[in-house]
C-alpha atoms as a PDB file:
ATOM      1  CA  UNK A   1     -61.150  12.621-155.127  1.00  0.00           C
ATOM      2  CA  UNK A   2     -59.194  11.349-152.264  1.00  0.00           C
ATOM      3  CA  UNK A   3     -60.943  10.490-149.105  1.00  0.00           C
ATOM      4  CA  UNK A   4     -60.236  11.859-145.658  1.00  0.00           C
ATOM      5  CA  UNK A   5     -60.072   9.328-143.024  1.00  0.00           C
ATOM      6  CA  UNK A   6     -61.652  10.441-139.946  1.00  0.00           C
ATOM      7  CA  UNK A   7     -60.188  10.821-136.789  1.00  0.00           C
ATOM      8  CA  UNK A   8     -60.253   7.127-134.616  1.00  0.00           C
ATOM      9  CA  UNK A   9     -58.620   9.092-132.111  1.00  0.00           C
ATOM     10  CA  UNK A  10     -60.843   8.584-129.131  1.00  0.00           C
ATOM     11  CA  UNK A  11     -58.872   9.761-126.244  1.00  0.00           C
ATOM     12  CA  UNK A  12     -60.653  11.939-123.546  1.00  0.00           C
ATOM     13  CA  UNK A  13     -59.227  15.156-123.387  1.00  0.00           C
ATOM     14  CA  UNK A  14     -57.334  16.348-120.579  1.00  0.00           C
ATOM     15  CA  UNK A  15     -59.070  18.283-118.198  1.00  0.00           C
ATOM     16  CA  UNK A  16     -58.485  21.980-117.923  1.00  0.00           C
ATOM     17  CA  UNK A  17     -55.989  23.150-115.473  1.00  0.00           C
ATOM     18  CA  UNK A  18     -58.020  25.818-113.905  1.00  0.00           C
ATOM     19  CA  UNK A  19     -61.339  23.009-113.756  1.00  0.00           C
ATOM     20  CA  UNK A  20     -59.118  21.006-111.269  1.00  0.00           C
ATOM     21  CA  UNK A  21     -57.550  23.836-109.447  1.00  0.00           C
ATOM     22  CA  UNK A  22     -60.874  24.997-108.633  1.00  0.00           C
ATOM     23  CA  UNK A  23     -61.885  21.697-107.987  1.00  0.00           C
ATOM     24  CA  UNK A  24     -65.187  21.718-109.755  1.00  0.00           C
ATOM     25  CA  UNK A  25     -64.556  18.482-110.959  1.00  0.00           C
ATOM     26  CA  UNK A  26     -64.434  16.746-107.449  1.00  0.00           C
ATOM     27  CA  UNK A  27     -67.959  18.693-106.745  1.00  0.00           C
ATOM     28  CA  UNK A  28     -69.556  17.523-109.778  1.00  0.00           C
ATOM     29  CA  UNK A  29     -68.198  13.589-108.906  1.00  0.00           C
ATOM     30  CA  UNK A  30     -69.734  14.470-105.145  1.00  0.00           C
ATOM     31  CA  UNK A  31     -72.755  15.775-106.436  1.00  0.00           C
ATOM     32  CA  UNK A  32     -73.435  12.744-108.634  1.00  0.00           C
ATOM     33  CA  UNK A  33     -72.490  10.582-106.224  1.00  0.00           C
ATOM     34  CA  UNK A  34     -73.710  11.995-102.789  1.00  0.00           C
ATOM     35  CA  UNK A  35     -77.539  12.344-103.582  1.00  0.00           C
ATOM     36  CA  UNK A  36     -79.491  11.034-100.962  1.00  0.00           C
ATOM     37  CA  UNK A  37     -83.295   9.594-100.666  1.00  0.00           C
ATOM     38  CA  UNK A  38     -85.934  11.361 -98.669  1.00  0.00           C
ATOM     39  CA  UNK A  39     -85.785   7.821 -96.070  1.00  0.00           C
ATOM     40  CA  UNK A  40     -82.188   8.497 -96.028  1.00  0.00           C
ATOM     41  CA  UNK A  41     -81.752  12.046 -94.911  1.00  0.00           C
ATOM     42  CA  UNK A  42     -84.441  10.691 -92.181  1.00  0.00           C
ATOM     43  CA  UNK A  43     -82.028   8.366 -91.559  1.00  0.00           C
ATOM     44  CA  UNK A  44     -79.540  10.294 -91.160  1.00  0.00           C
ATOM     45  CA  UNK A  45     -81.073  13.381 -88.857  1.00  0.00           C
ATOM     46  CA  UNK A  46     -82.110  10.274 -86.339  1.00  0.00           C
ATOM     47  CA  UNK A  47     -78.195   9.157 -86.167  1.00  0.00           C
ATOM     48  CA  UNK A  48     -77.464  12.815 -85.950  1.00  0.00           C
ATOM     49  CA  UNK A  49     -79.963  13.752 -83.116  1.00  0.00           C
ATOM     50  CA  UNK A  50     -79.072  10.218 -80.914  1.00  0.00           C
ATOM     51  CA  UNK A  51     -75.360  11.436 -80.866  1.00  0.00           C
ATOM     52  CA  UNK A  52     -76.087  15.027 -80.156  1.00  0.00           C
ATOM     53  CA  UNK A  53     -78.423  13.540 -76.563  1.00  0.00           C
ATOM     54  CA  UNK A  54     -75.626  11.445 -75.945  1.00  0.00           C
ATOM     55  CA  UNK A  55     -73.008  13.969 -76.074  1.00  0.00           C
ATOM     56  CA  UNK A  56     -75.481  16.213 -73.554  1.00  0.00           C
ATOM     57  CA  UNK A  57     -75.946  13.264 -71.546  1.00  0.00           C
ATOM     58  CA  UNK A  58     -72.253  12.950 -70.949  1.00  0.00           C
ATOM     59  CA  UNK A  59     -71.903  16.433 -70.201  1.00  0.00           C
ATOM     60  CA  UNK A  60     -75.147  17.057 -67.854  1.00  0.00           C
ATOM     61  CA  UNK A  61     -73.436  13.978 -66.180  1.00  0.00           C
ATOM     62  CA  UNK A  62     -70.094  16.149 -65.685  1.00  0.00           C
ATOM     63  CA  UNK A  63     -72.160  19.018 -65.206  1.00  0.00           C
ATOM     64  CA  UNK A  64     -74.018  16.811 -61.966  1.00  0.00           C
ATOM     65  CA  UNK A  65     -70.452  16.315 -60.338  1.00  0.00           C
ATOM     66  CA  UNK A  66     -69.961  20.144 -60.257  1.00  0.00           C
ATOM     67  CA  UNK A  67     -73.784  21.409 -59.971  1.00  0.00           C
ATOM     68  CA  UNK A  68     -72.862  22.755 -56.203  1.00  0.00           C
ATOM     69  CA  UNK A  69     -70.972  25.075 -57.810  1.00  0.00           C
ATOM     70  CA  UNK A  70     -72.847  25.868 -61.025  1.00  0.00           C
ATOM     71  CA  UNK A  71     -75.527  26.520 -59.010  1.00  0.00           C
ATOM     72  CA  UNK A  72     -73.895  29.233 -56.610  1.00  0.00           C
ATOM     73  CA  UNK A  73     -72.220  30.741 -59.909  1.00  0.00           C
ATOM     74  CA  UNK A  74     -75.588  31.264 -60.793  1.00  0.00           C
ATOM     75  CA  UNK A  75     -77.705  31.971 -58.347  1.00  0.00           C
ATOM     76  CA  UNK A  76     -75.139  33.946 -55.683  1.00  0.00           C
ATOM     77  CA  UNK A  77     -75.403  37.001 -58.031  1.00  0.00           C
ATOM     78  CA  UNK A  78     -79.124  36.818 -57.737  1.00  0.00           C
ATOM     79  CA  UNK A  79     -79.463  36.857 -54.145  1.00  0.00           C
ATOM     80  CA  UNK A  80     -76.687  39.451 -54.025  1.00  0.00           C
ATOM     81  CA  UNK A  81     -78.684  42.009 -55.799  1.00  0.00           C
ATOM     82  CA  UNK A  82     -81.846  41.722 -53.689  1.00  0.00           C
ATOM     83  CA  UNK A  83     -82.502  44.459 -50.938  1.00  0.00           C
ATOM     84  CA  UNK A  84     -80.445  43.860 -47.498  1.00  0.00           C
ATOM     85  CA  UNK A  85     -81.866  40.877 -45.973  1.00  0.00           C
ATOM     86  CA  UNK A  86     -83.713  39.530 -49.043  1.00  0.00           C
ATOM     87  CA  UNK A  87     -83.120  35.550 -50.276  1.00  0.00           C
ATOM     88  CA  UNK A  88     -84.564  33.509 -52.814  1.00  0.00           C
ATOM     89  CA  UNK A  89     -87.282  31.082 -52.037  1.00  0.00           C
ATOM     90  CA  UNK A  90     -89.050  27.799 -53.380  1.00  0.00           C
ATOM     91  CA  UNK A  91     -92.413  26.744 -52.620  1.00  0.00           C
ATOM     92  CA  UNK A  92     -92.848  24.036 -53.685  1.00  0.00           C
ATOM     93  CA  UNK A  93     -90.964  20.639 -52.013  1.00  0.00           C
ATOM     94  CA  UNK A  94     -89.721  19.487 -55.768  1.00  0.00           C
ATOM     95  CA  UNK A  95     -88.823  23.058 -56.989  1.00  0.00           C
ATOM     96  CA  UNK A  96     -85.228  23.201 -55.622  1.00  0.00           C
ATOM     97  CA  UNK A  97     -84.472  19.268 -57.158  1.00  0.00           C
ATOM     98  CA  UNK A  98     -85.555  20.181 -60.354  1.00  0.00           C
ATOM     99  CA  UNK A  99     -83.854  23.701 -60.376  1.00  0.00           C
ATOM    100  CA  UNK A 100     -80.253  21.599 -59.507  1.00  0.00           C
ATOM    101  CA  UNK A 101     -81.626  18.833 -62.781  1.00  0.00           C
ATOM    102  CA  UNK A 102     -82.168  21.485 -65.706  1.00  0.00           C
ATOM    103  CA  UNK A 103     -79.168  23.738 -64.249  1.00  0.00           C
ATOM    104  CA  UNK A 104     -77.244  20.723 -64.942  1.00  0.00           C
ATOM    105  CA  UNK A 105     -78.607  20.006 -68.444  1.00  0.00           C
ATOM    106  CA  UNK A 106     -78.072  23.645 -69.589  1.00  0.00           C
ATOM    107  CA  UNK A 107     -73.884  23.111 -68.006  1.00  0.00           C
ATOM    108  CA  UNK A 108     -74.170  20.084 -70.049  1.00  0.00           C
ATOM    109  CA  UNK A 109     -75.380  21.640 -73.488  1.00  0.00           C
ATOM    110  CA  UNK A 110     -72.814  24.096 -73.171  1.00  0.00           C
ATOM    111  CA  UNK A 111     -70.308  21.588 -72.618  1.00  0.00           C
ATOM    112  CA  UNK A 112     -70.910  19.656 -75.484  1.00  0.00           C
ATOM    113  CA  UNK A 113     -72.373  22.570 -77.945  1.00  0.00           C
ATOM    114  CA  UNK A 114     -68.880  21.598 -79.736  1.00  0.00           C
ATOM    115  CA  UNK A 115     -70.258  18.150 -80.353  1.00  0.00           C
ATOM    116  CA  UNK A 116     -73.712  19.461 -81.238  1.00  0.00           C
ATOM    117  CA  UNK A 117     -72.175  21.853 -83.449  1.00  0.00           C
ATOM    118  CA  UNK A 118     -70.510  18.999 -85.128  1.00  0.00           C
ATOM    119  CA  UNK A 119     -73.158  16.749 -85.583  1.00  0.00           C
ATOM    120  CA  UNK A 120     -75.321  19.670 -87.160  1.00  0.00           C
ATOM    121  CA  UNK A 121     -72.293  20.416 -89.773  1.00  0.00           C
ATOM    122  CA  UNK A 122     -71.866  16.413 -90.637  1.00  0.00           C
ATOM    123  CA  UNK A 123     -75.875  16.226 -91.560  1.00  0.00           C
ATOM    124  CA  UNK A 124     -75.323  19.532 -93.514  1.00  0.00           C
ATOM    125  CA  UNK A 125     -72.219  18.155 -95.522  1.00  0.00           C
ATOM    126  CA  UNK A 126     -73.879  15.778 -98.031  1.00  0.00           C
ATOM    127  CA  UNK A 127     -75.307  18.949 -99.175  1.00  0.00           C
ATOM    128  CA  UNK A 128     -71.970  20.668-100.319  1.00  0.00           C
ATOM    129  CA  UNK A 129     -69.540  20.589-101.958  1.00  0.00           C
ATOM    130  CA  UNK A 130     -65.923  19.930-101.408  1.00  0.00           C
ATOM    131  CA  UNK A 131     -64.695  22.851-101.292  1.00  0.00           C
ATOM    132  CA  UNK A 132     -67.183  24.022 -99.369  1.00  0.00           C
ATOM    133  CA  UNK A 133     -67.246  21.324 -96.817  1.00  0.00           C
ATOM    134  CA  UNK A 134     -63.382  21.922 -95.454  1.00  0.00           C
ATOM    135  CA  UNK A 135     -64.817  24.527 -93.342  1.00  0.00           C
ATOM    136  CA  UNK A 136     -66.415  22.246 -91.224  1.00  0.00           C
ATOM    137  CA  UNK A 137     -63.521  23.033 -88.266  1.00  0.00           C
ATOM    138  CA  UNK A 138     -63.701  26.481 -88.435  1.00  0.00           C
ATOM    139  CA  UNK A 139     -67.981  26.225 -88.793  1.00  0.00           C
ATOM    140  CA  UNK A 140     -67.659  24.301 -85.523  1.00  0.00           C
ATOM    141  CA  UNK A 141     -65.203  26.595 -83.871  1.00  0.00           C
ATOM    142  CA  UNK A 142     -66.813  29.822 -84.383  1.00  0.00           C
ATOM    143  CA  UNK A 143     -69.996  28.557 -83.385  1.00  0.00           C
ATOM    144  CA  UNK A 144     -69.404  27.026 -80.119  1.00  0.00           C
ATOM    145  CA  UNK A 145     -67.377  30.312 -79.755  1.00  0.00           C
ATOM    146  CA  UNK A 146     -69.651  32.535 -80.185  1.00  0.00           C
ATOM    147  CA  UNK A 147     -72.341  30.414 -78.310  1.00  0.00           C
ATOM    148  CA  UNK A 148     -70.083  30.765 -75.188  1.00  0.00           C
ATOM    149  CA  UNK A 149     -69.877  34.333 -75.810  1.00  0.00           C
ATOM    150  CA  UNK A 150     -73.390  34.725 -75.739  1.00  0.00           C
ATOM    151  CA  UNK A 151     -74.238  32.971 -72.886  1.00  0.00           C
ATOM    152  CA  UNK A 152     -70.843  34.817 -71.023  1.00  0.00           C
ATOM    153  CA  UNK A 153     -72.104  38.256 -72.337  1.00  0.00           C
ATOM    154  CA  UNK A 154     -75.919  36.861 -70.872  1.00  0.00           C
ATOM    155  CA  UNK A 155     -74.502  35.959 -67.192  1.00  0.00           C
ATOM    156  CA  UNK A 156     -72.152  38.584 -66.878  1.00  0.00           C
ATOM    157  CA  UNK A 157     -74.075  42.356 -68.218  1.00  0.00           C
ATOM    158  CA  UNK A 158     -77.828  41.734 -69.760  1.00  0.00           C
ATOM    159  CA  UNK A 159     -78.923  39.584 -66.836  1.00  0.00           C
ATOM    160  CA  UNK A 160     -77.407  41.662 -63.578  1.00  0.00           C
ATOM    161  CA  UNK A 161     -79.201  44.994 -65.749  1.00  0.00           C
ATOM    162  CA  UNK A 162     -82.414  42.955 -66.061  1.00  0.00           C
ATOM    163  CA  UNK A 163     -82.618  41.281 -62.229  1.00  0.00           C
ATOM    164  CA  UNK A 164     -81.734  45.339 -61.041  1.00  0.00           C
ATOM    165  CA  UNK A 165     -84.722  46.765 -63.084  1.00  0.00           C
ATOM    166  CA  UNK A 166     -86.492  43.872 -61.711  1.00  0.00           C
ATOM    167  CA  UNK A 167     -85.613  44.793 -57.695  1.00  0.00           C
ATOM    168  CA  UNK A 168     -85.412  48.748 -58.226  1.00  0.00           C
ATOM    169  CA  UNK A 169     -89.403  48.213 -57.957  1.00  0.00           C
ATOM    170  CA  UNK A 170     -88.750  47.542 -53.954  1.00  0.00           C
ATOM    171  CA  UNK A 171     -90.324  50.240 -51.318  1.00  0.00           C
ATOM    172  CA  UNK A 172     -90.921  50.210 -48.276  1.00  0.00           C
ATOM    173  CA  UNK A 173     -94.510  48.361 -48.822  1.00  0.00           C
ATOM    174  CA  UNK A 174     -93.168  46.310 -51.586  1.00  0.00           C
ATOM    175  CA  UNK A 175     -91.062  43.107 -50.693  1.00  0.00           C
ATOM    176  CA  UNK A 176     -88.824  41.422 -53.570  1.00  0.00           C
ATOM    177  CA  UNK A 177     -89.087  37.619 -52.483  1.00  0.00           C
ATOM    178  CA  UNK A 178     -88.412  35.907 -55.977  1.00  0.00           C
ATOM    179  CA  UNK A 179     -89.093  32.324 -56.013  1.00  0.00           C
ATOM    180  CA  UNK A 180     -85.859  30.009 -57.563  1.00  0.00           C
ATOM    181  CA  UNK A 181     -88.071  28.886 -60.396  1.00  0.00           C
ATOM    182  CA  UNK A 182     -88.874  32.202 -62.608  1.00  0.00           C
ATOM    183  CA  UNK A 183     -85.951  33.886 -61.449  1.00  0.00           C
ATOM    184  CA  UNK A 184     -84.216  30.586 -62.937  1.00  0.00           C
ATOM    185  CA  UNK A 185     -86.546  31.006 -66.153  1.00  0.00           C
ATOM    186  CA  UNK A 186     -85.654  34.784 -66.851  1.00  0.00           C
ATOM    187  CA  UNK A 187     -81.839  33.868 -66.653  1.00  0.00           C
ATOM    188  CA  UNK A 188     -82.126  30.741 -68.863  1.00  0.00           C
ATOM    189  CA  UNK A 189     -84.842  32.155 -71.686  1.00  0.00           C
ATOM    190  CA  UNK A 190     -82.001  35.144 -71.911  1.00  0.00           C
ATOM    191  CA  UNK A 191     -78.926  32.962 -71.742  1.00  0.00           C
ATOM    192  CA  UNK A 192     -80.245  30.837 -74.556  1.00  0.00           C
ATOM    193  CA  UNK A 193     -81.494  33.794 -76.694  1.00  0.00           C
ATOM    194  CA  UNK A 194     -78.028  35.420 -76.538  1.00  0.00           C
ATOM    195  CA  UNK A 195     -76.650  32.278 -76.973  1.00  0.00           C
ATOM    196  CA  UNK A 196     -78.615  32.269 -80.465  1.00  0.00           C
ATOM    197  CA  UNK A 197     -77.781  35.275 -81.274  1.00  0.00           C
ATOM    198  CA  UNK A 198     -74.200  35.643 -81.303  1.00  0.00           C
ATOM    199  CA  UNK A 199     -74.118  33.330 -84.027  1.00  0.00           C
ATOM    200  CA  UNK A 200     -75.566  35.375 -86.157  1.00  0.00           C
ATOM    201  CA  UNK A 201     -71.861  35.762 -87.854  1.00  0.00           C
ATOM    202  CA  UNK A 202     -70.940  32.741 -88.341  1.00  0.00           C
ATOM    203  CA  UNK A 203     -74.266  31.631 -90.250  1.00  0.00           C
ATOM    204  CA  UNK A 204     -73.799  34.674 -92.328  1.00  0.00           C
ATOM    205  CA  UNK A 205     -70.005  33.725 -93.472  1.00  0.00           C
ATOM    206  CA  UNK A 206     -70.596  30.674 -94.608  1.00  0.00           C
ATOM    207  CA  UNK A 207     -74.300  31.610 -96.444  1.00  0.00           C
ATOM    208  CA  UNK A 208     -71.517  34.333 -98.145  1.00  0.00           C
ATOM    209  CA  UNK A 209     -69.274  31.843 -98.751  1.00  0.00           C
ATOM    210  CA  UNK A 210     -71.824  29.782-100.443  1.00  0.00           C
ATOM    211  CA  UNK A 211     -72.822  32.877-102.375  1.00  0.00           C
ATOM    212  CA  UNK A 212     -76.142  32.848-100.741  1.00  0.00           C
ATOM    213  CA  UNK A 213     -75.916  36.585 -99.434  1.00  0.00           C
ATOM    214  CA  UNK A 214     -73.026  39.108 -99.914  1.00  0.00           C
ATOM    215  CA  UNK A 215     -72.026  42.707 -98.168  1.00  0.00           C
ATOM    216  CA  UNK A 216     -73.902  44.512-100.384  1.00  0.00           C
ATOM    217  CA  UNK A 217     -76.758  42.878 -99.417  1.00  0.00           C
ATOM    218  CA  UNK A 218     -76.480  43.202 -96.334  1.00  0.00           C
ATOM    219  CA  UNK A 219     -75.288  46.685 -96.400  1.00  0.00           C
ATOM    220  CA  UNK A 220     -78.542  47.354 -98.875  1.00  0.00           C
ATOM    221  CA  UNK A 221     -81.021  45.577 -95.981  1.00  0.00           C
ATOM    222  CA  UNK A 222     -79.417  47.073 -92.653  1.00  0.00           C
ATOM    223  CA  UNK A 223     -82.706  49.019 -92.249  1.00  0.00           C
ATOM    224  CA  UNK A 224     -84.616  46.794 -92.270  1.00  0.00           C
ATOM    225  CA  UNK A 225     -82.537  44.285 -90.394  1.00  0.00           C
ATOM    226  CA  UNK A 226     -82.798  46.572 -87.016  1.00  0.00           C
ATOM    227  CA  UNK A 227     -86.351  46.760 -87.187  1.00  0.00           C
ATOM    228  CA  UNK A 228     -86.583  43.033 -87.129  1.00  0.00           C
ATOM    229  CA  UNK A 229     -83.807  43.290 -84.356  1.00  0.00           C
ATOM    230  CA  UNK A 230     -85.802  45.693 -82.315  1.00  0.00           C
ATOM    231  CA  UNK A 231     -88.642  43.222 -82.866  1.00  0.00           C
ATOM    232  CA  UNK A 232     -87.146  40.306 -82.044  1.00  0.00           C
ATOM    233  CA  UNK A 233     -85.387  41.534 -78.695  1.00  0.00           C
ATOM    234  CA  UNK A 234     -89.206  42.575 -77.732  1.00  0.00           C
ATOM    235  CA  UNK A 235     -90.599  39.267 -77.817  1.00  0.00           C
ATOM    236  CA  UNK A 236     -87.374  37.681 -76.394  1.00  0.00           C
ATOM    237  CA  UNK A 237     -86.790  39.402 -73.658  1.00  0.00           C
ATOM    238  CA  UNK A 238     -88.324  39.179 -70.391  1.00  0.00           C
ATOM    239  CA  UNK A 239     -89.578  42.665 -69.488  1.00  0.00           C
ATOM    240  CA  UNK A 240     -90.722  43.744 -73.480  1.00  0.00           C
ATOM    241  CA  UNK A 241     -88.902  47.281 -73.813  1.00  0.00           C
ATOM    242  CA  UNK A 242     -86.337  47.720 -70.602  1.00  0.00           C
ATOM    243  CA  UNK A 243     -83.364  47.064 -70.186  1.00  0.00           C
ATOM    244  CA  UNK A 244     -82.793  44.590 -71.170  1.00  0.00           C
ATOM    245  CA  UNK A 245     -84.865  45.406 -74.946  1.00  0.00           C
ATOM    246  CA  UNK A 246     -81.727  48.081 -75.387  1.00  0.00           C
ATOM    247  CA  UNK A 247     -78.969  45.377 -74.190  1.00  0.00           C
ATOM    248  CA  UNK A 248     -80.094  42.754 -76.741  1.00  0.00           C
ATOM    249  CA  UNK A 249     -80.181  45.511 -79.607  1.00  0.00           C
ATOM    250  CA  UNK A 250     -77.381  46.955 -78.848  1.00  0.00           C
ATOM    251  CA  UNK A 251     -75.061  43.934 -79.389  1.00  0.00           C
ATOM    252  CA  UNK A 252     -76.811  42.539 -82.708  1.00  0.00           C
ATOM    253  CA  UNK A 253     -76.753  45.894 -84.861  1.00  0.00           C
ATOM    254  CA  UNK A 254     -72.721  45.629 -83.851  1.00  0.00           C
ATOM    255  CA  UNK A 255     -72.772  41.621 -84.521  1.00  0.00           C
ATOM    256  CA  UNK A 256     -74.650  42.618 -87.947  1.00  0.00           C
ATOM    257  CA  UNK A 257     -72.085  45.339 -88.733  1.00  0.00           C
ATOM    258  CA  UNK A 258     -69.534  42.602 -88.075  1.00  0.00           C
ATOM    259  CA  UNK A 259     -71.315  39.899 -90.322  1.00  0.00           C
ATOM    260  CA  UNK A 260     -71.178  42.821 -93.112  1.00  0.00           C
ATOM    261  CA  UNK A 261     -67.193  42.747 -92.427  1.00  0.00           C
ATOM    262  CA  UNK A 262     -66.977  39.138 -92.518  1.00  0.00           C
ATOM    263  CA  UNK A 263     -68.945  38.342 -95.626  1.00  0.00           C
ATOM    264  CA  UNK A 264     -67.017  41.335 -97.774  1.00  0.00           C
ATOM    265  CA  UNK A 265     -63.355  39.657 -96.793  1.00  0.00           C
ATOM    266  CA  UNK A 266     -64.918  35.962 -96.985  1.00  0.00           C
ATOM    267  CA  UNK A 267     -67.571  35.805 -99.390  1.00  0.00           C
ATOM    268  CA  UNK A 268     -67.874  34.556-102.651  1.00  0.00           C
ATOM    269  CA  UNK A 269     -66.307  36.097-105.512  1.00  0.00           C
ATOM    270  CA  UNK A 270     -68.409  37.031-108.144  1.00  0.00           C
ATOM    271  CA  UNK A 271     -66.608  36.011-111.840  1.00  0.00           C
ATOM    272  CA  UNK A 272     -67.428  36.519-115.409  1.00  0.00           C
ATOM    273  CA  UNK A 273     -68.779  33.800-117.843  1.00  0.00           C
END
């Protein structure tokens, strides 16, 4: 009986066509090869957090050149809105000083929330894949977008609805004198909560691009979503269930509504075995 010799063909095969056009092979080679110890991620978030102060820095130093009239864009509406007659005050001799300092450092993270936004993406990136890591433009676009938006949306309706619920209190026995510092407070604790919360979308397109969450999830959850909404805006806001309570709502049911849009046109596709 004749022998078959066996195959000394040793050649790899060529990889599937639809493997590379997917690119899974690239993630595999970056997931062997981008694993990182628990010193180095430390390592990492330190480099990460050094260039997001500097970038601050340099834009609360920008910020400092301007602050005469950051601080009138601010604080002119303010005093506007108080009874005929009525003006801010400070009490204390350092209180105006360091009112001009941290009005200057929020112009300054605003200014460079690009950069932040950036930094945050490139210590997030090690974790992903390729594929996945090209959207690190639009990741920082849309969230320094919608940051801005939040903190425009802040200045220029929940604030002026707050500061008037705030003054409508007035009588003819009751003075309004606000000092500079809490009135400051109010405006920054809801500049930086809207802020926050206007990027509610773009965290939820790229979790569904990831395949993290879908529409249908979200869709499935929208009950209880609001009531953690409703919650939320409570302990944010300054006065607990006015005003401004209804103004925060408001705007994240229709952000949420538009995160359901965004993550059924941009999420992940679901495919067979």
């Amino acid at each position: 009986m004749a022998l078959v010799p066996f195959p000394t063909n040793t050649q790899t095969p060529a990889p599937d066509d639809d493997l590379d056009r997917d690119g899974l092979l690239d993630d595999l080679a970056d997931d062997a090869g981008g694993k990182m110890s628990f010193l180095e991620h430390l390592d990492e978030l330190r480099r990460r957090i050094i260039y997001s102060v500097v970038a601050v820095f340099v834009g609360f130093v920008i910020s400092f050149f301007f602050i005469d009239d950051i601080f009138n864009f601010i604080m002119r509406p303010l005093q506007q809105l108080l009874p005929p007659g009525g003006t801010l005050i400070y009490t204390d001799p350092t209180e105006a000083f360091l009112l001009y300092i941290k009005i200057a450092l929020i112009a300054g993270l605003i200014i460079a929330s690009p950069a932040v936004m950036l930094q945050v993406w490139l210590f997030v990136a090690p974790g992903l894949y390729s594929h996945e890591k090209k959207w690190a433009i639009p990741f920082v676009v849309m969230s320094s977008f919608f940051f801005v938006a939040g903190a425009a949306f802040s200045h220029y309706v929940v604030f002026p609805l707050t500061w008037r619920f705030f003054v409508s209190f007035t009588t003819d026995i009751l003075t309004f004198m606000p000092r500079i510092e809490p009135a400051f407070s109010i405006y920054l604790r809801l500049l930086i909560a809207f802020g926050l919360v206007f990027q509610m979308p773009t965290i939820v397109l790229f979790l569904a691009r990831m395949g993290v969450i879908s529409a249908r999830f979200l869709i499935r959850n929208f009950k209880y979503a609001v009531l953690i909404m409703v919650i939320v805006s409570a302990v944010v806001t300054p006065d607990g269930g006015g005003v401004s309570l209804v103004a925060m709502t408001g705007p994240m049911i229709l952000l949420y509504v538009l995160s359901i849009g965004l993550a059924w046109l941009f999420g992940k596709k679901r495919t067979a075995d």
